[in-house]
C-alpha atoms as a PDB file:
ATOM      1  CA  UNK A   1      27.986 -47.303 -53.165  1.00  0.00           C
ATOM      2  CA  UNK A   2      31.148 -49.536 -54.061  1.00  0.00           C
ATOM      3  CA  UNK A   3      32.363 -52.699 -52.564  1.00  0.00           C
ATOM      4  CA  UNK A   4      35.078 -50.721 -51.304  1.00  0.00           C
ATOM      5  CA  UNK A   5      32.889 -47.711 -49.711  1.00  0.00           C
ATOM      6  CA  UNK A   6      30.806 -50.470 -47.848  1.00  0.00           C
ATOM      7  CA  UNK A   7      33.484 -52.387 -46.579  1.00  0.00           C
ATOM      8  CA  UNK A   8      35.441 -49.034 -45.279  1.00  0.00           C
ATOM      9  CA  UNK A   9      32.384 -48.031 -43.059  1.00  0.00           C
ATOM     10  CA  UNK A  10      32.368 -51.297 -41.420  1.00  0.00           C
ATOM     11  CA  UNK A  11      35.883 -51.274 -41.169  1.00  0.00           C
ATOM     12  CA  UNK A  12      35.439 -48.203 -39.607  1.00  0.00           C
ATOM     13  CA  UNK A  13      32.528 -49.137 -37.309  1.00  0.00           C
ATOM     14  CA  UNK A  14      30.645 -46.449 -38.882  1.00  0.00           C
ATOM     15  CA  UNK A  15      26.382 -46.914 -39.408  1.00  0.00           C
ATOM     16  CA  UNK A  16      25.047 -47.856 -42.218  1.00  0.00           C
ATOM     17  CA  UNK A  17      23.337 -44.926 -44.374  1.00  0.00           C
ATOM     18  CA  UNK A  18      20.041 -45.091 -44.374  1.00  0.00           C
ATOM     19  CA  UNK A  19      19.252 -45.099 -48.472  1.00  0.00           C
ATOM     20  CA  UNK A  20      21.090 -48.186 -48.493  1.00  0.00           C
ATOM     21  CA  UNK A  21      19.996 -50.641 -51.271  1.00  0.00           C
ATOM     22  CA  UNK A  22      19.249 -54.189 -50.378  1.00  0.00           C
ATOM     23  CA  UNK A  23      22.668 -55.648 -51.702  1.00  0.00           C
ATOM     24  CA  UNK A  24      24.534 -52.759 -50.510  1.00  0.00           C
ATOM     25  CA  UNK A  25      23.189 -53.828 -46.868  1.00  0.00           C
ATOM     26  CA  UNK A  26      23.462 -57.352 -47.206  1.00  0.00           C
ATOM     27  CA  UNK A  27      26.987 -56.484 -47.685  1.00  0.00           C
ATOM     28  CA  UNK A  28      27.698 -54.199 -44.787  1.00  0.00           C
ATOM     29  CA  UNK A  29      26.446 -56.396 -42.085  1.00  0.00           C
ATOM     30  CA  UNK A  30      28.814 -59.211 -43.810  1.00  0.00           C
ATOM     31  CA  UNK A  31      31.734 -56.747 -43.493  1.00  0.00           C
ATOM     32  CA  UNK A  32      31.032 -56.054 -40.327  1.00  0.00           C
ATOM     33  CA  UNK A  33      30.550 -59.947 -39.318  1.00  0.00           C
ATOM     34  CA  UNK A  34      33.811 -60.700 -41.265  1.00  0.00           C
ATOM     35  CA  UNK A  35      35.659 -57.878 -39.119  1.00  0.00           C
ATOM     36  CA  UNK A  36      34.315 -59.404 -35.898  1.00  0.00           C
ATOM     37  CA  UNK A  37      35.197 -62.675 -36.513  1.00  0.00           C
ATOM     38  CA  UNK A  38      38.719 -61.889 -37.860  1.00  0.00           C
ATOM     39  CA  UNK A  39      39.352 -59.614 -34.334  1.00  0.00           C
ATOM     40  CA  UNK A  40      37.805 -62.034 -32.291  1.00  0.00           C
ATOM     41  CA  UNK A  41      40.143 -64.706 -33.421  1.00  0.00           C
ATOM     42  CA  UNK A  42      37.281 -67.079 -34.697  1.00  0.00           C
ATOM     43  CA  UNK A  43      38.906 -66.569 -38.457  1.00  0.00           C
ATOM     44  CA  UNK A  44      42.539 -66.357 -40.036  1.00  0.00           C
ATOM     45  CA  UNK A  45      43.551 -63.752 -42.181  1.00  0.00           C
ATOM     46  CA  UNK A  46      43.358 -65.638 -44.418  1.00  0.00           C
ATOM     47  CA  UNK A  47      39.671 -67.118 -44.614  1.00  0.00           C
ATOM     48  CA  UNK A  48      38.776 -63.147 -43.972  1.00  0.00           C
ATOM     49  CA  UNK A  49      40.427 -62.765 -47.169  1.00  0.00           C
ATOM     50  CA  UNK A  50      38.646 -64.715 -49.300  1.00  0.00           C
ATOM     51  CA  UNK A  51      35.221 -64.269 -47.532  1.00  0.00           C
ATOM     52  CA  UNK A  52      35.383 -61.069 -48.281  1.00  0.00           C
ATOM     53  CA  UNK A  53      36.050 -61.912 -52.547  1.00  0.00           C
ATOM     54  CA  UNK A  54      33.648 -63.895 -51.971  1.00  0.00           C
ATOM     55  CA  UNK A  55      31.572 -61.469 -50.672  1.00  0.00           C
ATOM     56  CA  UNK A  56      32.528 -58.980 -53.240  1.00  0.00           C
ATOM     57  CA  UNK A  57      31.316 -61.496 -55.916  1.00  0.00           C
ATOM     58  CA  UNK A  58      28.080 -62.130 -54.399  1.00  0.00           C
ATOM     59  CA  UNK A  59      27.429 -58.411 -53.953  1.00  0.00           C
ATOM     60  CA  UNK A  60      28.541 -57.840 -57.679  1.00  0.00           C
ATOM     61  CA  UNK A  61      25.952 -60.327 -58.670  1.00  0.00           C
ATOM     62  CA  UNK A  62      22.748 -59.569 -56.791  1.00  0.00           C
ATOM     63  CA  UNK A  63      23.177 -55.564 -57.390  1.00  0.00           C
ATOM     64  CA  UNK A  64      23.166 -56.339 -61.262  1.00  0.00           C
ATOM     65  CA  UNK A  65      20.215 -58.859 -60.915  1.00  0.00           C
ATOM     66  CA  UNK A  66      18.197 -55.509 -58.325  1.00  0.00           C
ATOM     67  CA  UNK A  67      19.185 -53.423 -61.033  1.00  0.00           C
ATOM     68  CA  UNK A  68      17.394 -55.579 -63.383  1.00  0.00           C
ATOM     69  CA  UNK A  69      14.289 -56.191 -61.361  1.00  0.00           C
ATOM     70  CA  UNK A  70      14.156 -52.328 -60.566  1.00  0.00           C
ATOM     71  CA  UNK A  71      14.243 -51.639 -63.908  1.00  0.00           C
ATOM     72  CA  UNK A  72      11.791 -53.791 -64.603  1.00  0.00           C
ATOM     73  CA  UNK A  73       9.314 -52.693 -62.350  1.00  0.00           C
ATOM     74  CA  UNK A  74       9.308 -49.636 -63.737  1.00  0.00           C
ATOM     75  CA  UNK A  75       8.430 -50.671 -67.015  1.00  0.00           C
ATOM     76  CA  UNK A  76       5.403 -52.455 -65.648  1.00  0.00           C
ATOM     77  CA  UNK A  77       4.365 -49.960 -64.186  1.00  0.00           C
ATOM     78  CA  UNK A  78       4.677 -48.186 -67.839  1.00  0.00           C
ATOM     79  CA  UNK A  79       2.826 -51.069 -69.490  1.00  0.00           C
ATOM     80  CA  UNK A  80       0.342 -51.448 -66.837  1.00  0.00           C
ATOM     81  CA  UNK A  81      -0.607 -47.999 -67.284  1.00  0.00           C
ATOM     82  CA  UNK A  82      -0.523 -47.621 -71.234  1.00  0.00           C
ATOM     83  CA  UNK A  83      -2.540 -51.191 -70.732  1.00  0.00           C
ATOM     84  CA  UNK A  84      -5.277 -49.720 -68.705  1.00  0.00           C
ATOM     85  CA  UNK A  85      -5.988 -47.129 -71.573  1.00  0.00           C
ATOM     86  CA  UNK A  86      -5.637 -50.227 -73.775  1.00  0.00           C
ATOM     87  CA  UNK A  87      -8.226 -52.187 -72.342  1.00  0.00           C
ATOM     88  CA  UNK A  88     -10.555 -48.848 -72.263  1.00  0.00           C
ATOM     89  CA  UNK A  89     -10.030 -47.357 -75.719  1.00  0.00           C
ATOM     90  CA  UNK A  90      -8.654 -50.917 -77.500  1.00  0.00           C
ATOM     91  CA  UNK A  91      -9.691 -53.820 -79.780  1.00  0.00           C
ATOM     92  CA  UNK A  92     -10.364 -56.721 -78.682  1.00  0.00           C
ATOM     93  CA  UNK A  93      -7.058 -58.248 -78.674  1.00  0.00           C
ATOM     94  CA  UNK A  94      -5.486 -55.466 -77.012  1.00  0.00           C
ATOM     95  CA  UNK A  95      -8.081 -55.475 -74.075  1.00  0.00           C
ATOM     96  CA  UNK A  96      -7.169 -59.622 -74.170  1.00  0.00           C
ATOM     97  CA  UNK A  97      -4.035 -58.912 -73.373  1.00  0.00           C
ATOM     98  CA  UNK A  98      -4.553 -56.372 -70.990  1.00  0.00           C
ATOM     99  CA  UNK A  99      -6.566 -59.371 -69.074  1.00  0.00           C
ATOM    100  CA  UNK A 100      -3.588 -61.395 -69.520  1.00  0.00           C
ATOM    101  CA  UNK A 101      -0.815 -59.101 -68.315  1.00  0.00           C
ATOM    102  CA  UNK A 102      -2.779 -58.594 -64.904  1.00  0.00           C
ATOM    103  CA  UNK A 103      -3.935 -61.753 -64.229  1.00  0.00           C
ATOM    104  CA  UNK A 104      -7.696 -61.569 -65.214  1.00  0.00           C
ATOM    105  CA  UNK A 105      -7.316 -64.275 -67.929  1.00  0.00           C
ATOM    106  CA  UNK A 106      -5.729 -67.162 -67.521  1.00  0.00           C
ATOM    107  CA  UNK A 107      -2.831 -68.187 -69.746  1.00  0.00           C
ATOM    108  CA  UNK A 108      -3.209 -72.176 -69.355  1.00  0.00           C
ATOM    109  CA  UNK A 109      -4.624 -74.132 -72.056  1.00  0.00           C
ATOM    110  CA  UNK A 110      -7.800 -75.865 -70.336  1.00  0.00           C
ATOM    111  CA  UNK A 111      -7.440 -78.644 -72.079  1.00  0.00           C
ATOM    112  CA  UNK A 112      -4.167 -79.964 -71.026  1.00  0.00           C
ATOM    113  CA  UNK A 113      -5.472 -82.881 -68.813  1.00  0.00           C
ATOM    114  CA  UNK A 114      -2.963 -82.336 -66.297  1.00  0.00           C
ATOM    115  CA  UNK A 115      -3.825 -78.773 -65.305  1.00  0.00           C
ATOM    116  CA  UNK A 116      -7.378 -79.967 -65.372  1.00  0.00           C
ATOM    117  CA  UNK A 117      -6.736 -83.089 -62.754  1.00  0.00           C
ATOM    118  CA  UNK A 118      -4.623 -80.088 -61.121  1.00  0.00           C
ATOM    119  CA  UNK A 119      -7.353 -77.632 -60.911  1.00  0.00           C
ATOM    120  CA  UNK A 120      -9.716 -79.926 -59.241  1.00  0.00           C
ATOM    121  CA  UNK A 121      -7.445 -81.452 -56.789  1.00  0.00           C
ATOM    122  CA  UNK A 122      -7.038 -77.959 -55.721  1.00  0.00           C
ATOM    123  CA  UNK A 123     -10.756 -77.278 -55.725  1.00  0.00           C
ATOM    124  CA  UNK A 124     -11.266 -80.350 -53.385  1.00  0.00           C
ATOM    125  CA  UNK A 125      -8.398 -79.567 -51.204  1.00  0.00           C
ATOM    126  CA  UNK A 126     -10.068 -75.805 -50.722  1.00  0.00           C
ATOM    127  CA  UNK A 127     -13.455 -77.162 -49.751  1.00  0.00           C
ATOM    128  CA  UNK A 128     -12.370 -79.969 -47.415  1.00  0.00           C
ATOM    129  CA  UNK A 129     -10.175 -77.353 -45.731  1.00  0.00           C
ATOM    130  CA  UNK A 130     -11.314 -75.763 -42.284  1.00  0.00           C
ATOM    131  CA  UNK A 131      -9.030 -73.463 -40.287  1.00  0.00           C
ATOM    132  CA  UNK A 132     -10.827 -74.263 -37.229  1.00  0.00           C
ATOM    133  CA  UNK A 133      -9.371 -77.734 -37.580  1.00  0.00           C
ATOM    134  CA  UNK A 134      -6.223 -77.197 -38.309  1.00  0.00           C
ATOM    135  CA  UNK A 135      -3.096 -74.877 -37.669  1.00  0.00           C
ATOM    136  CA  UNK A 136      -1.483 -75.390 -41.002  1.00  0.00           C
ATOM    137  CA  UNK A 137      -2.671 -72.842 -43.881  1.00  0.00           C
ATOM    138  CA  UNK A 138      -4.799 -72.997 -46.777  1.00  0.00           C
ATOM    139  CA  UNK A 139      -1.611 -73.156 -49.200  1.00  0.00           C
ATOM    140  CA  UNK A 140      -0.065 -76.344 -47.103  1.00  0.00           C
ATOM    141  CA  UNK A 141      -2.971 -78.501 -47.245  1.00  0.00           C
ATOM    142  CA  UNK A 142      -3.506 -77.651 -51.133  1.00  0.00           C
ATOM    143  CA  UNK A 143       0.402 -78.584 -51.317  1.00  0.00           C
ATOM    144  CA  UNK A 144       0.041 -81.692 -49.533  1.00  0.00           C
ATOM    145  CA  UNK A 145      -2.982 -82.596 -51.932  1.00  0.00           C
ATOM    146  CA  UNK A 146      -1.320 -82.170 -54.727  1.00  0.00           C
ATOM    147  CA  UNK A 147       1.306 -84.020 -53.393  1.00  0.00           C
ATOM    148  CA  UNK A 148      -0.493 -87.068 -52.436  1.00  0.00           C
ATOM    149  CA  UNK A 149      -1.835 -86.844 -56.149  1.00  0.00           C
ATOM    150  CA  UNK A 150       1.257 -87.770 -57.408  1.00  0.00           C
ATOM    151  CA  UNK A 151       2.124 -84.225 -58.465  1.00  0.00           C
ATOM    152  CA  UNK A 152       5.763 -83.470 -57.351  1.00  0.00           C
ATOM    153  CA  UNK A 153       8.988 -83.432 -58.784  1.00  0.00           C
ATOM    154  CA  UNK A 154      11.973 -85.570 -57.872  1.00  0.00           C
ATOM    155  CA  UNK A 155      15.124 -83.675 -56.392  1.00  0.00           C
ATOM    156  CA  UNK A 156      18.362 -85.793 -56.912  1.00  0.00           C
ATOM    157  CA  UNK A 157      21.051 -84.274 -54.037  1.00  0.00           C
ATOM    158  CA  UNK A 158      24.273 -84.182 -55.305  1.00  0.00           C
ATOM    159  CA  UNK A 159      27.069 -84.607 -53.176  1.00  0.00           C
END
Protein backbone atom coordinates (compact mmCIF):
# COMPACT_ATOMS: atom_id res chain seq x y z
CA UNK A 1 0.00 0.00 0.00
CA UNK A 2 0.97 3.81 -0.56
CA UNK A 3 1.34 6.58 1.88
CA UNK A 4 -1.63 7.92 0.37
CA UNK A 5 -3.88 4.56 0.51
CA UNK A 6 -2.97 4.33 4.32
CA UNK A 7 -3.63 7.68 5.23
CA UNK A 8 -7.20 7.65 3.22
CA UNK A 9 -8.46 4.64 5.37
CA UNK A 10 -7.74 6.42 8.48
CA UNK A 11 -9.06 9.41 7.16
CA UNK A 12 -11.89 7.50 6.51
CA UNK A 13 -12.11 5.64 9.84
CA UNK A 14 -11.93 2.55 7.93
CA UNK A 15 -9.91 -0.86 9.65
CA UNK A 16 -6.84 -1.64 8.90
CA UNK A 17 -6.43 -4.75 6.38
CA UNK A 18 -5.28 -7.46 7.86
CA UNK A 19 -1.99 -8.34 5.45
CA UNK A 20 -0.74 -5.16 6.56
CA UNK A 21 3.12 -4.94 6.66
CA UNK A 22 4.80 -3.67 9.75
CA UNK A 23 5.55 -0.07 8.32
CA UNK A 24 2.36 0.06 6.57
CA UNK A 25 0.72 -0.33 10.23
CA UNK A 26 2.97 1.73 12.05
CA UNK A 27 1.68 4.25 9.72
CA UNK A 28 -2.04 3.80 9.96
CA UNK A 29 -2.34 4.03 13.64
CA UNK A 30 -0.16 7.43 13.22
CA UNK A 31 -2.78 8.64 10.70
CA UNK A 32 -5.31 7.84 12.69
CA UNK A 33 -3.61 9.52 15.95
CA UNK A 34 -2.76 12.59 13.75
CA UNK A 35 -6.61 12.79 12.68
CA UNK A 36 -7.66 12.61 16.34
CA UNK A 37 -5.56 15.05 17.56
CA UNK A 38 -6.15 17.56 14.70
CA UNK A 39 -10.31 17.09 15.40
CA UNK A 40 -9.90 17.14 18.90
CA UNK A 41 -8.23 20.47 18.81
CA UNK A 42 -4.97 19.22 20.60
CA UNK A 43 -3.00 20.14 17.09
CA UNK A 44 -3.12 23.04 14.38
CA UNK A 45 -3.39 22.42 10.93
CA UNK A 46 -0.56 23.13 10.66
CA UNK A 47 1.64 20.76 12.98
CA UNK A 48 -0.90 17.95 11.35
CA UNK A 49 0.72 18.99 8.29
CA UNK A 50 4.02 18.39 8.80
CA UNK A 51 3.54 15.33 11.15
CA UNK A 52 2.15 13.76 8.61
CA UNK A 53 5.60 14.55 5.99
CA UNK A 54 7.11 13.57 8.60
CA UNK A 55 5.38 10.60 8.85
CA UNK A 56 5.50 9.98 5.21
CA UNK A 57 9.36 10.13 5.47
CA UNK A 58 9.65 7.79 8.22
CA UNK A 59 7.33 5.31 6.52
CA UNK A 60 9.39 5.76 3.20
CA UNK A 61 12.42 4.82 5.15
CA UNK A 62 11.61 1.79 7.29
CA UNK A 63 9.55 0.03 4.25
CA UNK A 64 12.88 0.22 2.14
CA UNK A 65 15.05 -0.95 5.15
CA UNK A 66 11.80 -4.28 5.67
CA UNK A 67 12.26 -4.68 2.17
CA UNK A 68 15.84 -5.19 2.67
CA UNK A 69 15.70 -7.40 5.70
CA UNK A 70 12.87 -9.50 3.92
CA UNK A 71 14.91 -9.96 1.22
CA UNK A 72 17.48 -10.95 3.10
CA UNK A 73 15.96 -13.52 4.97
CA UNK A 74 15.18 -15.20 2.17
CA UNK A 75 18.50 -15.57 0.98
CA UNK A 76 19.51 -17.14 4.25
CA UNK A 77 17.28 -19.25 4.14
CA UNK A 78 18.84 -20.10 0.47
CA UNK A 79 22.36 -20.25 1.91
CA UNK A 80 21.41 -22.03 4.96
CA UNK A 81 20.01 -24.67 2.94
CA UNK A 82 22.68 -25.00 0.03
CA UNK A 83 25.07 -24.81 3.40
CA UNK A 84 23.57 -27.81 5.00
CA UNK A 85 24.39 -29.92 1.79
CA UNK A 86 27.74 -28.11 2.07
CA UNK A 87 28.66 -29.21 5.31
CA UNK A 88 27.38 -32.93 4.29
CA UNK A 89 28.89 -33.45 0.84
CA UNK A 90 31.87 -30.50 1.26
CA UNK A 91 35.61 -29.98 1.95
CA UNK A 92 36.72 -28.97 4.74
CA UNK A 93 36.56 -25.36 4.30
CA UNK A 94 33.19 -25.40 3.05
CA UNK A 95 31.84 -27.45 6.11
CA UNK A 96 34.07 -24.50 8.20
CA UNK A 97 32.06 -22.17 6.99
CA UNK A 98 28.96 -23.82 7.25
CA UNK A 99 29.96 -23.86 11.21
CA UNK A 100 30.53 -20.29 10.91
CA UNK A 101 27.40 -19.07 9.15
CA UNK A 102 25.20 -20.83 11.94
CA UNK A 103 26.94 -20.13 14.82
CA UNK A 104 28.76 -23.47 15.62
CA UNK A 105 32.25 -21.87 15.30
CA UNK A 106 33.14 -18.98 16.68
CA UNK A 107 34.47 -16.10 14.60
CA UNK A 108 36.66 -14.31 17.47
CA UNK A 109 40.27 -14.62 17.45
CA UNK A 110 41.03 -16.33 21.00
CA UNK A 111 43.85 -14.65 21.38
CA UNK A 112 42.81 -11.13 21.53
CA UNK A 113 43.31 -10.59 25.34
CA UNK A 114 40.32 -8.62 25.64
CA UNK A 115 37.76 -11.17 24.49
CA UNK A 116 39.65 -13.56 26.66
CA UNK A 117 39.35 -11.24 30.06
CA UNK A 118 35.69 -10.94 28.43
CA UNK A 119 34.95 -14.54 28.21
CA UNK A 120 35.83 -15.26 31.72
CA UNK A 121 34.19 -12.40 33.35
CA UNK A 122 31.20 -13.83 31.75
CA UNK A 123 31.99 -17.35 32.89
CA UNK A 124 32.24 -16.05 36.55
CA UNK A 125 29.24 -13.91 36.33
CA UNK A 126 27.20 -17.28 35.05
CA UNK A 127 28.36 -19.39 37.95
CA UNK A 128 27.94 -16.88 40.78
CA UNK A 129 24.45 -16.30 39.39
CA UNK A 130 21.32 -17.92 41.20
CA UNK A 131 17.75 -17.08 40.17
CA UNK A 132 16.53 -18.04 43.46
CA UNK A 133 18.38 -15.00 44.74
CA UNK A 134 17.59 -12.64 42.61
CA UNK A 135 14.75 -11.16 40.30
CA UNK A 136 17.01 -9.70 37.71
CA UNK A 137 18.01 -12.19 34.72
CA UNK A 138 20.93 -14.07 33.76
CA UNK A 139 21.80 -11.40 30.90
CA UNK A 140 21.64 -8.31 33.61
CA UNK A 141 23.94 -9.65 36.06
CA UNK A 142 26.49 -10.75 33.16
CA UNK A 143 25.93 -6.95 31.97
CA UNK A 144 26.56 -5.54 35.22
CA UNK A 145 29.84 -7.76 35.43
CA UNK A 146 31.13 -6.71 32.60
CA UNK A 147 30.39 -3.44 33.53
CA UNK A 148 32.06 -3.32 36.80
CA UNK A 149 35.11 -4.77 34.73
CA UNK A 150 35.60 -1.72 33.16
CA UNK A 151 34.01 -2.90 29.92
CA UNK A 152 31.57 -0.14 28.68
CA UNK A 153 31.58 2.50 26.34
CA UNK A 154 31.22 6.21 27.02
CA UNK A 155 27.99 7.97 25.53
CA UNK A 156 28.60 11.81 25.12
CA UNK A 157 24.71 13.44 24.99
CA UNK A 158 24.56 16.07 22.73
CA UNK A 159 22.34 18.78 23.25
Amino acid sequence: MTADEIYELARKRQPAPDNMTLPEQLLYTTARNIYKSYSDGIITLEQAKQEKLQSIRNFDNLSRKYEIYDDHARRRVKISQLLTEADKNGCDICRRVSRVFDGRESVFDTSDKTHGVLVEIIRQAKREYSQGYTDRTEDDYIAQAVMDAGFYERVEVKE
